[in-house]
ModelCIF file with pLDDT and N, C-alpha, C, O atoms, coordinates in Angstrom:
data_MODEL
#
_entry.id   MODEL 
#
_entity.id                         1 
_entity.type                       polymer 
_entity.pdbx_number_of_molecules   1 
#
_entity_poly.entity_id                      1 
_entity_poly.type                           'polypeptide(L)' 
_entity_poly.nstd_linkage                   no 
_entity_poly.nstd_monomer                   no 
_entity_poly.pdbx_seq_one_letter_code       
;(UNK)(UNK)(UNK)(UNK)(UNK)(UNK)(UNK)(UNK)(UNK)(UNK)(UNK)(UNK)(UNK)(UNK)(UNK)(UNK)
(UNK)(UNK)(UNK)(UNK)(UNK)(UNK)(UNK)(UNK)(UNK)(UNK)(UNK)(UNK)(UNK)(UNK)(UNK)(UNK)
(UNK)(UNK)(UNK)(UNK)(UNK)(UNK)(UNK)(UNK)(UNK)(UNK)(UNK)(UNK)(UNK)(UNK)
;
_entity_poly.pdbx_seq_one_letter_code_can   XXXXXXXXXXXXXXXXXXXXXXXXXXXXXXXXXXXXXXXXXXXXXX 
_entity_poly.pdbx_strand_id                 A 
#
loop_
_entity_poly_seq.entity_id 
_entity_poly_seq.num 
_entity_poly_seq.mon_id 
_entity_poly_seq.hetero 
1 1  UNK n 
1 2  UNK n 
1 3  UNK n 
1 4  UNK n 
1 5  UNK n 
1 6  UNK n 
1 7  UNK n 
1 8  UNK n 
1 9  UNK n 
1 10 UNK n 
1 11 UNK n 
1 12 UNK n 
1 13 UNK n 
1 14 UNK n 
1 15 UNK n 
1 16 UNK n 
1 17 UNK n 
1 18 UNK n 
1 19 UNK n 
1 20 UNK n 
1 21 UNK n 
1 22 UNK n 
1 23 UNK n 
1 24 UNK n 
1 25 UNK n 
1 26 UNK n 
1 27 UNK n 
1 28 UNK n 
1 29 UNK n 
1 30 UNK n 
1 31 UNK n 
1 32 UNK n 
1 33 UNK n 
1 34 UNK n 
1 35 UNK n 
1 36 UNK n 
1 37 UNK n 
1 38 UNK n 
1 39 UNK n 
1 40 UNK n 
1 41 UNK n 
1 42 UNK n 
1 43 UNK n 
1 44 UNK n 
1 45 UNK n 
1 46 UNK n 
#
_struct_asym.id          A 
_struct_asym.entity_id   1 
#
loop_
_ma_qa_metric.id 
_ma_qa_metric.mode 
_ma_qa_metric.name 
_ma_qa_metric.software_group_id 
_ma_qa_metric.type 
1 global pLDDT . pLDDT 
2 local  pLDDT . pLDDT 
#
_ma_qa_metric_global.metric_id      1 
_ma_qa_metric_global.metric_value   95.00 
_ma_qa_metric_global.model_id       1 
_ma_qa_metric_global.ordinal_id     1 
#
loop_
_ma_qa_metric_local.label_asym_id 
_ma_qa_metric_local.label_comp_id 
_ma_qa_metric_local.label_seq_id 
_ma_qa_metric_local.metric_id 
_ma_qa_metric_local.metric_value 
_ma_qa_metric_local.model_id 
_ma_qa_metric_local.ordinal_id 
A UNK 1  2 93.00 1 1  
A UNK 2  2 94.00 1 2  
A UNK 3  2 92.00 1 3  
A UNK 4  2 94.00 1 4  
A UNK 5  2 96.00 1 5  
A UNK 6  2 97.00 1 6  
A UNK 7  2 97.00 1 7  
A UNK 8  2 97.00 1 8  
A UNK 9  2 98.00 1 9  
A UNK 10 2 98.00 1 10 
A UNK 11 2 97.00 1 11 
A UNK 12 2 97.00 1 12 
A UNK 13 2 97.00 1 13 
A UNK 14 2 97.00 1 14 
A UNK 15 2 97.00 1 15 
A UNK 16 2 97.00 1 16 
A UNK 17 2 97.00 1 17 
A UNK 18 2 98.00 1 18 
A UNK 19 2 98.00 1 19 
A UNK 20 2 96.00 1 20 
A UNK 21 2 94.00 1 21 
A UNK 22 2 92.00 1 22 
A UNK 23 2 88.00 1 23 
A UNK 24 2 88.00 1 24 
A UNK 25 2 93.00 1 25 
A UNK 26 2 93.00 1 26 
A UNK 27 2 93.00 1 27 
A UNK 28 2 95.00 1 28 
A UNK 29 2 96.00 1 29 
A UNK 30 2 96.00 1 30 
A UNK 31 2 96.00 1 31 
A UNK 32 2 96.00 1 32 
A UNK 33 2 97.00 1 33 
A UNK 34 2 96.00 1 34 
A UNK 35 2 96.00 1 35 
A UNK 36 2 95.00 1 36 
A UNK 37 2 95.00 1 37 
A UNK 38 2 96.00 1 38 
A UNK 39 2 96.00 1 39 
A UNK 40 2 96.00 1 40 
A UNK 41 2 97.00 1 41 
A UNK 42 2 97.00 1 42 
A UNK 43 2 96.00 1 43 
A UNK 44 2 93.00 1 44 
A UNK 45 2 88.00 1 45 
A UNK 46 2 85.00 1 46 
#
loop_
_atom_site.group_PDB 
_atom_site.id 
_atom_site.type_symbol 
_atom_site.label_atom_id 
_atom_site.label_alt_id 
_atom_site.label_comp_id 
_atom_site.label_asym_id 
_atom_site.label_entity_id 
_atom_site.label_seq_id 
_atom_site.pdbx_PDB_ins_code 
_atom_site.Cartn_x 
_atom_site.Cartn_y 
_atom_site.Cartn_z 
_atom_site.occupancy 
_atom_site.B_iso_or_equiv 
_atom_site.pdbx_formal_charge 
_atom_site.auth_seq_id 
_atom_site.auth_comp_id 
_atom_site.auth_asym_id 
_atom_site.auth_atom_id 
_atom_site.pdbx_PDB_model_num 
ATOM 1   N N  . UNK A 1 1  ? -12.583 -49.894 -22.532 1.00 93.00 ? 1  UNK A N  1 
ATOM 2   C CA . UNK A 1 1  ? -12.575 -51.166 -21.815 1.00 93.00 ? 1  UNK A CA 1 
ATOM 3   C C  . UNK A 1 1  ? -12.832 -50.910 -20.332 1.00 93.00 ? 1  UNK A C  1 
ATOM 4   O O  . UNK A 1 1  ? -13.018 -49.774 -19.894 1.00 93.00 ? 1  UNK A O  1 
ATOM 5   N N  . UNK A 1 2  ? -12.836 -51.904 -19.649 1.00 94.00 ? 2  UNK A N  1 
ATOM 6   C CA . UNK A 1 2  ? -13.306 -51.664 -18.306 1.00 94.00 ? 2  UNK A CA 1 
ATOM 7   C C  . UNK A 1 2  ? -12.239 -50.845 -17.645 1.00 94.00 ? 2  UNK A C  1 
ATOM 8   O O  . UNK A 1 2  ? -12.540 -49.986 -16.817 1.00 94.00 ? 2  UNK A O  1 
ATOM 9   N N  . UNK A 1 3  ? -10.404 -51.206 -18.155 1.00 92.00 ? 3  UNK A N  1 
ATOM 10  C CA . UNK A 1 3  ? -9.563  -50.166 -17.418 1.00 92.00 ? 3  UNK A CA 1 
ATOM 11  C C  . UNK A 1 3  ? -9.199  -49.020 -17.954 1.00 92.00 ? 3  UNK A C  1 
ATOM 12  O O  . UNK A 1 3  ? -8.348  -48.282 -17.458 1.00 92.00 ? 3  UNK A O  1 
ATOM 13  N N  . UNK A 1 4  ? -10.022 -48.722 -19.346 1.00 94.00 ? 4  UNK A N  1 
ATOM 14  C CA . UNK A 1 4  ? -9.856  -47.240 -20.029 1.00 94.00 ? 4  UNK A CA 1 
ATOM 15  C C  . UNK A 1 4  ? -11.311 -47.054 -20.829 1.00 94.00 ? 4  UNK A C  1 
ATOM 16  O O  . UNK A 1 4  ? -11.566 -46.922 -22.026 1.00 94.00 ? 4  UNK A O  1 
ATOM 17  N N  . UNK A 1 5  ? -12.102 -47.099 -19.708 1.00 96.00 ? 5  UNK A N  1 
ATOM 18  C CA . UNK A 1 5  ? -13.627 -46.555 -20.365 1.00 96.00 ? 5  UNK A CA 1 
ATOM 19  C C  . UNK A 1 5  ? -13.250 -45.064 -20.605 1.00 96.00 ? 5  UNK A C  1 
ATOM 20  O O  . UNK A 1 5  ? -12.356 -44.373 -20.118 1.00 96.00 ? 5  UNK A O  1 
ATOM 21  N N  . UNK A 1 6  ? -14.660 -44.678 -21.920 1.00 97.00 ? 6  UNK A N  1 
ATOM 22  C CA . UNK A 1 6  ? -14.416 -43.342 -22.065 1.00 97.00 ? 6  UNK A CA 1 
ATOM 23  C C  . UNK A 1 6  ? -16.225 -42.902 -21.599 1.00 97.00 ? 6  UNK A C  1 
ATOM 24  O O  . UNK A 1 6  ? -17.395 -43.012 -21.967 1.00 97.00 ? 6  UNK A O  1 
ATOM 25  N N  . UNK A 1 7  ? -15.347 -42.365 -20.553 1.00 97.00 ? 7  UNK A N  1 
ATOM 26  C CA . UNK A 1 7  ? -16.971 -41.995 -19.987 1.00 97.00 ? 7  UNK A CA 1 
ATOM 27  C C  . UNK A 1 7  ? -18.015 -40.770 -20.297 1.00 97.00 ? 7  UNK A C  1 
ATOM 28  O O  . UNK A 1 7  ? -19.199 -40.698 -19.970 1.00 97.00 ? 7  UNK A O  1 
ATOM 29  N N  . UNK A 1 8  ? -17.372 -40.010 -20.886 1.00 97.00 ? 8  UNK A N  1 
ATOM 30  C CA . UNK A 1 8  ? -18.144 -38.749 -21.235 1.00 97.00 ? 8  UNK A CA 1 
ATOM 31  C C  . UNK A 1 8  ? -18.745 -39.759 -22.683 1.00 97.00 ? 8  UNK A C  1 
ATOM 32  O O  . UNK A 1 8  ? -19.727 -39.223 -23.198 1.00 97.00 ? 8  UNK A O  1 
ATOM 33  N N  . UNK A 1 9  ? -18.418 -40.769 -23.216 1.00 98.00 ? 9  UNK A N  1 
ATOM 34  C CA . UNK A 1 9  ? -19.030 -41.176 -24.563 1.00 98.00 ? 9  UNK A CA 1 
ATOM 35  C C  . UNK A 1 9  ? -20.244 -42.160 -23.405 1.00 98.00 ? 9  UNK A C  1 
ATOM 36  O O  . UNK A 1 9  ? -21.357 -41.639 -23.336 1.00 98.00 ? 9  UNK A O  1 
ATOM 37  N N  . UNK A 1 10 ? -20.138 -42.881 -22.945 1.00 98.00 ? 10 UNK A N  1 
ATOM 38  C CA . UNK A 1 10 ? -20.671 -43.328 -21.896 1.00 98.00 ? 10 UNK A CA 1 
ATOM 39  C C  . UNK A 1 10 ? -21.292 -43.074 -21.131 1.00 98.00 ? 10 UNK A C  1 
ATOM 40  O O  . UNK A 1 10 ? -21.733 -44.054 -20.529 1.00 98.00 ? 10 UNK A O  1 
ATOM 41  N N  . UNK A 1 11 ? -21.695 -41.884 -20.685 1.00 97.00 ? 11 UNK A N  1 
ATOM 42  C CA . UNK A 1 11 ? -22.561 -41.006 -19.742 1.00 97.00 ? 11 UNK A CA 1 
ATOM 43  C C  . UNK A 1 11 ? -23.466 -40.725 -20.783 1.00 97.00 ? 11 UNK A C  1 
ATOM 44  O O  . UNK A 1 11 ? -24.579 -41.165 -20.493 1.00 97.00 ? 11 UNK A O  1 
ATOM 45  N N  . UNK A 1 12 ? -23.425 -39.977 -22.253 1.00 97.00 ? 12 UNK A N  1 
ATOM 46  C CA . UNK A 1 12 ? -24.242 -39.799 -23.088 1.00 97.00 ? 12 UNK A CA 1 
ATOM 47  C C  . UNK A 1 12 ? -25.245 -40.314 -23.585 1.00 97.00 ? 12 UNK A C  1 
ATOM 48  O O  . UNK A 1 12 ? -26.100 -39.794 -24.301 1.00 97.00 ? 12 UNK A O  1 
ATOM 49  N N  . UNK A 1 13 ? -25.123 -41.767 -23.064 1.00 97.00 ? 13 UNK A N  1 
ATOM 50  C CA . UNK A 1 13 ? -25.530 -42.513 -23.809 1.00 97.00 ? 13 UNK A CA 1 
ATOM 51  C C  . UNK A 1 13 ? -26.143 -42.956 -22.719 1.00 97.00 ? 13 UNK A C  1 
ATOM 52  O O  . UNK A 1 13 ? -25.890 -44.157 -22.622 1.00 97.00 ? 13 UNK A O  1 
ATOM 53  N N  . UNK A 1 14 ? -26.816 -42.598 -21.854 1.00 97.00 ? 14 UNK A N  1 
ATOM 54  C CA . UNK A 1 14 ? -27.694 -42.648 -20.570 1.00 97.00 ? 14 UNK A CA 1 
ATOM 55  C C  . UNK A 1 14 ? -27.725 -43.888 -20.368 1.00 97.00 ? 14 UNK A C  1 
ATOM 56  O O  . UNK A 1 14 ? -28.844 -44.290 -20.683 1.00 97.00 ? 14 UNK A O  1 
ATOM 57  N N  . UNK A 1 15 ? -26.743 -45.142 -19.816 1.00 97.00 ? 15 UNK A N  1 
ATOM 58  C CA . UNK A 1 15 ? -27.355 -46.391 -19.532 1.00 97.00 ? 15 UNK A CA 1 
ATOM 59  C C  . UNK A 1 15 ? -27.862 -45.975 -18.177 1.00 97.00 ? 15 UNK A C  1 
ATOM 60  O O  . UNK A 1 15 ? -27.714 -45.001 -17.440 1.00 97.00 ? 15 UNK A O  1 
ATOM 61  N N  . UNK A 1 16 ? -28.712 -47.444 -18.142 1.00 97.00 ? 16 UNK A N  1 
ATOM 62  C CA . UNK A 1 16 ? -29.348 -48.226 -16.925 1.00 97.00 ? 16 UNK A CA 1 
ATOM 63  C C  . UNK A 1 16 ? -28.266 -48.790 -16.302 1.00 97.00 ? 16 UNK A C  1 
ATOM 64  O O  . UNK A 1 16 ? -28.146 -48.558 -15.099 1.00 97.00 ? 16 UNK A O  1 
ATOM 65  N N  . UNK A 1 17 ? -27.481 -49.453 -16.829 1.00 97.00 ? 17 UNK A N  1 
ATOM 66  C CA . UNK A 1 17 ? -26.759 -50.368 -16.301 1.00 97.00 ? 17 UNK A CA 1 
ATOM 67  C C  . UNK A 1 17 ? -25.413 -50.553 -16.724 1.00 97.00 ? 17 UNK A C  1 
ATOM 68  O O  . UNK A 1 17 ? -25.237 -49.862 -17.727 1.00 97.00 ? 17 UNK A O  1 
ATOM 69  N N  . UNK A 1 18 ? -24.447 -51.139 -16.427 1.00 98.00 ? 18 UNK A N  1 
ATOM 70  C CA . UNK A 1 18 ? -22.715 -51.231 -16.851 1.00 98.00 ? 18 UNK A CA 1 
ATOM 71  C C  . UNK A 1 18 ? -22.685 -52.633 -16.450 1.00 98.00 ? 18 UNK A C  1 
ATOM 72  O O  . UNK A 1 18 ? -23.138 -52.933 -15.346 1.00 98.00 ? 18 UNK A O  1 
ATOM 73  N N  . UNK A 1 19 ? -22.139 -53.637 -17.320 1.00 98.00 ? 19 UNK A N  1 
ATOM 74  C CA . UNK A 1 19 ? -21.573 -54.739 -17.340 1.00 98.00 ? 19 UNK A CA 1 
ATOM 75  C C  . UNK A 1 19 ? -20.349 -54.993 -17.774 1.00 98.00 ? 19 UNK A C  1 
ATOM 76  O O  . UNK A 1 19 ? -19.892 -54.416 -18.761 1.00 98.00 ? 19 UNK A O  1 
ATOM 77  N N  . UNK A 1 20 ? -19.631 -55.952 -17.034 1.00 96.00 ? 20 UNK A N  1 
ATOM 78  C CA . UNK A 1 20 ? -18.950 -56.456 -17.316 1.00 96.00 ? 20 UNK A CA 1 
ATOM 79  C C  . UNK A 1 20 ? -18.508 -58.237 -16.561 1.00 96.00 ? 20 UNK A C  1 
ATOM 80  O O  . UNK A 1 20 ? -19.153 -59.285 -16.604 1.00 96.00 ? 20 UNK A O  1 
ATOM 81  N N  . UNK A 1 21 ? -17.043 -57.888 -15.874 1.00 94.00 ? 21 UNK A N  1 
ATOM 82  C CA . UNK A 1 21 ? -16.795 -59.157 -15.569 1.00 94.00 ? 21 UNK A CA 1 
ATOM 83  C C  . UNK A 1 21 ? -15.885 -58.895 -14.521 1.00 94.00 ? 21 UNK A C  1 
ATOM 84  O O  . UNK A 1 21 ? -15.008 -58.128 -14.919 1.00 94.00 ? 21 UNK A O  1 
ATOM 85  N N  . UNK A 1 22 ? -15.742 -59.232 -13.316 1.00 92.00 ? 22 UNK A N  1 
ATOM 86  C CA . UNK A 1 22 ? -14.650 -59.306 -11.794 1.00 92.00 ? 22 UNK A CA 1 
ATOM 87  C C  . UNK A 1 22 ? -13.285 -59.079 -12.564 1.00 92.00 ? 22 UNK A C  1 
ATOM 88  O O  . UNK A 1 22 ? -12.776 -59.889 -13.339 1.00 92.00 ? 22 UNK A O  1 
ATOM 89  N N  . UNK A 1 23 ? -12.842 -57.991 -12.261 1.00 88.00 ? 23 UNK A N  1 
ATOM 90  C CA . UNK A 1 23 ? -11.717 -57.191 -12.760 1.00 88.00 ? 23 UNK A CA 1 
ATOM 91  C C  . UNK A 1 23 ? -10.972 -56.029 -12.450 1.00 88.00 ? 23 UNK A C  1 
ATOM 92  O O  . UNK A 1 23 ? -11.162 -55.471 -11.369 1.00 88.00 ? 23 UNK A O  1 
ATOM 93  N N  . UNK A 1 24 ? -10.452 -55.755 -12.964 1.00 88.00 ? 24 UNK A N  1 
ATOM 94  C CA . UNK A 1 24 ? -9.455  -54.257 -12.460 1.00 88.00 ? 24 UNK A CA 1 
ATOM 95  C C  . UNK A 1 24 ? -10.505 -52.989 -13.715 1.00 88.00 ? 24 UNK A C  1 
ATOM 96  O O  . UNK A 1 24 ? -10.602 -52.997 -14.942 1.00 88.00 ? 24 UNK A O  1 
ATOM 97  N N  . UNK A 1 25 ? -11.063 -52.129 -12.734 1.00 93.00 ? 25 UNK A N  1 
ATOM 98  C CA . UNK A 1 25 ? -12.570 -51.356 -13.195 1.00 93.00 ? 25 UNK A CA 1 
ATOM 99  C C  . UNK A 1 25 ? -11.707 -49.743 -13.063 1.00 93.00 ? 25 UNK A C  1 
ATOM 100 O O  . UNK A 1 25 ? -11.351 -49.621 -11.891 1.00 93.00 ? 25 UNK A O  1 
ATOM 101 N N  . UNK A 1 26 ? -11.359 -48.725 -13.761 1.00 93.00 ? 26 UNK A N  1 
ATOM 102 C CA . UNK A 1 26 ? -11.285 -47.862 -13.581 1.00 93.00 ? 26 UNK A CA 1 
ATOM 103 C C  . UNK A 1 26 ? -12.430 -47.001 -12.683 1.00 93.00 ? 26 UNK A C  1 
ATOM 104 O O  . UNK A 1 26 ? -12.917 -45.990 -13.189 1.00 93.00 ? 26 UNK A O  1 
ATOM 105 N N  . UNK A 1 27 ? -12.712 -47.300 -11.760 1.00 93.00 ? 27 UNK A N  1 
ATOM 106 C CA . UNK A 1 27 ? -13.352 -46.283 -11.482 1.00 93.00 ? 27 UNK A CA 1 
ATOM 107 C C  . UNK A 1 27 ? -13.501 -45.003 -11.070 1.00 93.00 ? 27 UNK A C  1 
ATOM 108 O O  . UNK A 1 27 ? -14.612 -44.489 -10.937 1.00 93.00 ? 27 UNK A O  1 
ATOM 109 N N  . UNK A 1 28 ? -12.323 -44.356 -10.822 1.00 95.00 ? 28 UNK A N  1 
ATOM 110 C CA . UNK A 1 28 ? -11.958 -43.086 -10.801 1.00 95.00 ? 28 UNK A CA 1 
ATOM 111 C C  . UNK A 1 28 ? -12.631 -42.471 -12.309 1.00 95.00 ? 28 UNK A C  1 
ATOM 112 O O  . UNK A 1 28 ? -13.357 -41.478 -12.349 1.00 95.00 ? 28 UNK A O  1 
ATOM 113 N N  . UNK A 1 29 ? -12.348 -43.034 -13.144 1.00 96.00 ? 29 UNK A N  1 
ATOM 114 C CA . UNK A 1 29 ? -12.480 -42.390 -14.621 1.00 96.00 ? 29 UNK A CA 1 
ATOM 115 C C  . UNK A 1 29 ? -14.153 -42.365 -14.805 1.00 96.00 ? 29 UNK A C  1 
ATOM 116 O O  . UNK A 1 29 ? -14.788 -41.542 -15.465 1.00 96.00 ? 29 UNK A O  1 
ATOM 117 N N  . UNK A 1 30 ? -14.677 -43.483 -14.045 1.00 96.00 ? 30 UNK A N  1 
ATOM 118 C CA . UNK A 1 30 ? -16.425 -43.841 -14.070 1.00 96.00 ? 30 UNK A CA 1 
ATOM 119 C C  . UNK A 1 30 ? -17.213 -42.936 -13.071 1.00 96.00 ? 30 UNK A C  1 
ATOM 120 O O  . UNK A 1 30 ? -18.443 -42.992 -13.036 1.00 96.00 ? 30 UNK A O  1 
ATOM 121 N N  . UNK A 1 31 ? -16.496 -42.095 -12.253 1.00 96.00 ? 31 UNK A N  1 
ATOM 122 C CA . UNK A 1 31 ? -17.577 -41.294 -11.375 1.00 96.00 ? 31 UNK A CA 1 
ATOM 123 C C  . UNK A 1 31 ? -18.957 -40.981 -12.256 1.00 96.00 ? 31 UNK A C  1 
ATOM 124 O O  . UNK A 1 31 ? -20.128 -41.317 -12.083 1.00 96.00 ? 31 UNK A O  1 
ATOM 125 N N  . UNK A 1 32 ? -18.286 -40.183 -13.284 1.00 96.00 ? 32 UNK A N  1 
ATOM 126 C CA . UNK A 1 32 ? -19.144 -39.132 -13.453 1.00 96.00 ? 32 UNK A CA 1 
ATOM 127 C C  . UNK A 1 32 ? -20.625 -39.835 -14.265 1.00 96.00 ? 32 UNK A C  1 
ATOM 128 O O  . UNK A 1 32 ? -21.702 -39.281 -14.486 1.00 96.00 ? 32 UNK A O  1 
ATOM 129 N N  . UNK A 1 33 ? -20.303 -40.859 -14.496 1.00 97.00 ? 33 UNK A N  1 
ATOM 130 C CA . UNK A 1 33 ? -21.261 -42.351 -15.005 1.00 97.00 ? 33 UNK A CA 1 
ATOM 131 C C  . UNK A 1 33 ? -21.764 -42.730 -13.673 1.00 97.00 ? 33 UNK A C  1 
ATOM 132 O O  . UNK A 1 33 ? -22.962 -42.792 -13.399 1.00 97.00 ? 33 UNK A O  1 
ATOM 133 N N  . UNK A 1 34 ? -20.937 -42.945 -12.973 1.00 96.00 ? 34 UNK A N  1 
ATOM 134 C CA . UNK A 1 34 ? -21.631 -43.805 -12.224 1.00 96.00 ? 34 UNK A CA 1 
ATOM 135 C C  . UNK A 1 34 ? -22.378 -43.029 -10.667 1.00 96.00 ? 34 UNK A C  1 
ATOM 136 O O  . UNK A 1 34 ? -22.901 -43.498 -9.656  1.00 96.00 ? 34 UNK A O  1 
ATOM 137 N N  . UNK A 1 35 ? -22.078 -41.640 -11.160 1.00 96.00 ? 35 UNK A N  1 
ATOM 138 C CA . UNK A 1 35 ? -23.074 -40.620 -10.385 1.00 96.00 ? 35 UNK A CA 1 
ATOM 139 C C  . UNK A 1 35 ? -24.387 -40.655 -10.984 1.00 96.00 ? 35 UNK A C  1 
ATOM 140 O O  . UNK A 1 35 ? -25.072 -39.638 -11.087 1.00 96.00 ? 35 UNK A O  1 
ATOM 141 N N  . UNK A 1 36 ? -24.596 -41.290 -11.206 1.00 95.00 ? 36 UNK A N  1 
ATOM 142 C CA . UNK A 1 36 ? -26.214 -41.295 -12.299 1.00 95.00 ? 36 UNK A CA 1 
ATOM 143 C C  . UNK A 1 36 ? -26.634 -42.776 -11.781 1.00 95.00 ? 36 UNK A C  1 
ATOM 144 O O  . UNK A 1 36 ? -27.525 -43.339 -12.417 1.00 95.00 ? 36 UNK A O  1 
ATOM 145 N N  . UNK A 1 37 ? -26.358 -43.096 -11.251 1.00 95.00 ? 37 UNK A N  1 
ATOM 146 C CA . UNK A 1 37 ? -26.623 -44.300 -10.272 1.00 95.00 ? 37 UNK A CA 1 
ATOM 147 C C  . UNK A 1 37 ? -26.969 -45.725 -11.454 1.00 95.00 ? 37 UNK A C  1 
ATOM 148 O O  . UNK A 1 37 ? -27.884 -46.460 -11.085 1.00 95.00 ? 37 UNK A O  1 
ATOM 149 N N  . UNK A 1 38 ? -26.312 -46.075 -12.731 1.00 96.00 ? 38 UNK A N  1 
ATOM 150 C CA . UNK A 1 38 ? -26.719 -47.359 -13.651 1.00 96.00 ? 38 UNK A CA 1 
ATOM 151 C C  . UNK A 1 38 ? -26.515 -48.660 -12.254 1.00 96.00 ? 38 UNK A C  1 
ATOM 152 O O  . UNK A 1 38 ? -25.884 -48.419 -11.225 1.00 96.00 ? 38 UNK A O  1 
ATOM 153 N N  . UNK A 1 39 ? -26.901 -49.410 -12.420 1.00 96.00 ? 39 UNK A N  1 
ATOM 154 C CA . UNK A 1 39 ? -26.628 -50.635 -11.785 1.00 96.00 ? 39 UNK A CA 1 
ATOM 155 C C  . UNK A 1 39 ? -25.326 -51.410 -12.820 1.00 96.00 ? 39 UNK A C  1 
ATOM 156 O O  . UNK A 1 39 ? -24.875 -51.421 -13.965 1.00 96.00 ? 39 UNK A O  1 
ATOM 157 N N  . UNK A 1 40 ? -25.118 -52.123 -11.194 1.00 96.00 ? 40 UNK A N  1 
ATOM 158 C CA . UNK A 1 40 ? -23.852 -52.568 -12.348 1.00 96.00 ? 40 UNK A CA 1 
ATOM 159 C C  . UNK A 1 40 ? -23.223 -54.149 -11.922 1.00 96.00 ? 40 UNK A C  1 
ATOM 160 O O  . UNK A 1 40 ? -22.878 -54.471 -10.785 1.00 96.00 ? 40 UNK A O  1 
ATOM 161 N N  . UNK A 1 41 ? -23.191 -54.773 -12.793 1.00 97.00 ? 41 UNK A N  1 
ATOM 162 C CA . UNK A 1 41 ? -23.078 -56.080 -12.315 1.00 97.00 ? 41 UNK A CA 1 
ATOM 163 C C  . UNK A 1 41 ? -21.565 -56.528 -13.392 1.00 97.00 ? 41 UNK A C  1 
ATOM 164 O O  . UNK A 1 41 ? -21.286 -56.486 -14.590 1.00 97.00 ? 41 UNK A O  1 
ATOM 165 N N  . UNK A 1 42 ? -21.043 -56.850 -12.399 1.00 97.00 ? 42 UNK A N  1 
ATOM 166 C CA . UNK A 1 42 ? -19.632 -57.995 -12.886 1.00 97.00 ? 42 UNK A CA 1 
ATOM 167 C C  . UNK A 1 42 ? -19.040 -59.011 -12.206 1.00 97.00 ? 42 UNK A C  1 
ATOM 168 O O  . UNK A 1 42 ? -18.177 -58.947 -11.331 1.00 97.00 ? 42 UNK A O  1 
ATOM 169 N N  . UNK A 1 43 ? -19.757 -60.265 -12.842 1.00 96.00 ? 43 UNK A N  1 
ATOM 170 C CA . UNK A 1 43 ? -19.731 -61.042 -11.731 1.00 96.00 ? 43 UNK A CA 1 
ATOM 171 C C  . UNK A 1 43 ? -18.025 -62.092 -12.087 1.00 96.00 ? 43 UNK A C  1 
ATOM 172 O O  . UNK A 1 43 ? -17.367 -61.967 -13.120 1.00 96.00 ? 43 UNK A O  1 
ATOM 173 N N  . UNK A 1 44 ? -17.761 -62.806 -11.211 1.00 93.00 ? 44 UNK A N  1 
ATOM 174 C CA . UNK A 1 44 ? -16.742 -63.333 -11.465 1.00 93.00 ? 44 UNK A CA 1 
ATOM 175 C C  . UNK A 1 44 ? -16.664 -64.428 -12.703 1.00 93.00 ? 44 UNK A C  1 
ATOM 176 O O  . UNK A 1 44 ? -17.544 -65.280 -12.832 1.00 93.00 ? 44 UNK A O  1 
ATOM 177 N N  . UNK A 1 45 ? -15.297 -64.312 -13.791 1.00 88.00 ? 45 UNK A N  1 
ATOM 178 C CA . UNK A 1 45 ? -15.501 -65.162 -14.592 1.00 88.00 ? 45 UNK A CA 1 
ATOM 179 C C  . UNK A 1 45 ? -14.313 -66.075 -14.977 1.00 88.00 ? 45 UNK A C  1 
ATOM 180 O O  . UNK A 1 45 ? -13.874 -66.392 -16.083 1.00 88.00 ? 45 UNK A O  1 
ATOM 181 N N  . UNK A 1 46 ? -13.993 -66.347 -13.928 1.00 85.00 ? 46 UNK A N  1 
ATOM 182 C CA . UNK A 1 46 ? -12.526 -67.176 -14.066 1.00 85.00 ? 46 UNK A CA 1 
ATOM 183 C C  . UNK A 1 46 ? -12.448 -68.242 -15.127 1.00 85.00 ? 46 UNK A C  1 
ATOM 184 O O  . UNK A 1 46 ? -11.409 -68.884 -15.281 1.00 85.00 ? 46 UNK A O  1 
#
């Protein structure tokens, strides 16, 4: 999920891009994804 992605399954899988939705985003856990520069859009969804 966005606050317990598993990123080594996730990095493998070479996206372009990461979606989701305005939220609490692990991103400590997403470096190593999001060192590969995907674009990433989560826009607000109240």
């Amino acid at each position: 999920t966005m606050a317990t992605p598993d990123a080594r399954a996730i990095r493998a899988l070479r996206p372009d891009a990461l979606v989701g939705v305005e939220g609490p985003v692990a991103t400590t856990t997403l470096q190593p994804v999001l060192a590969d520069h995907p674009r990433l859009v989560f826009p607000r969804a109240e």
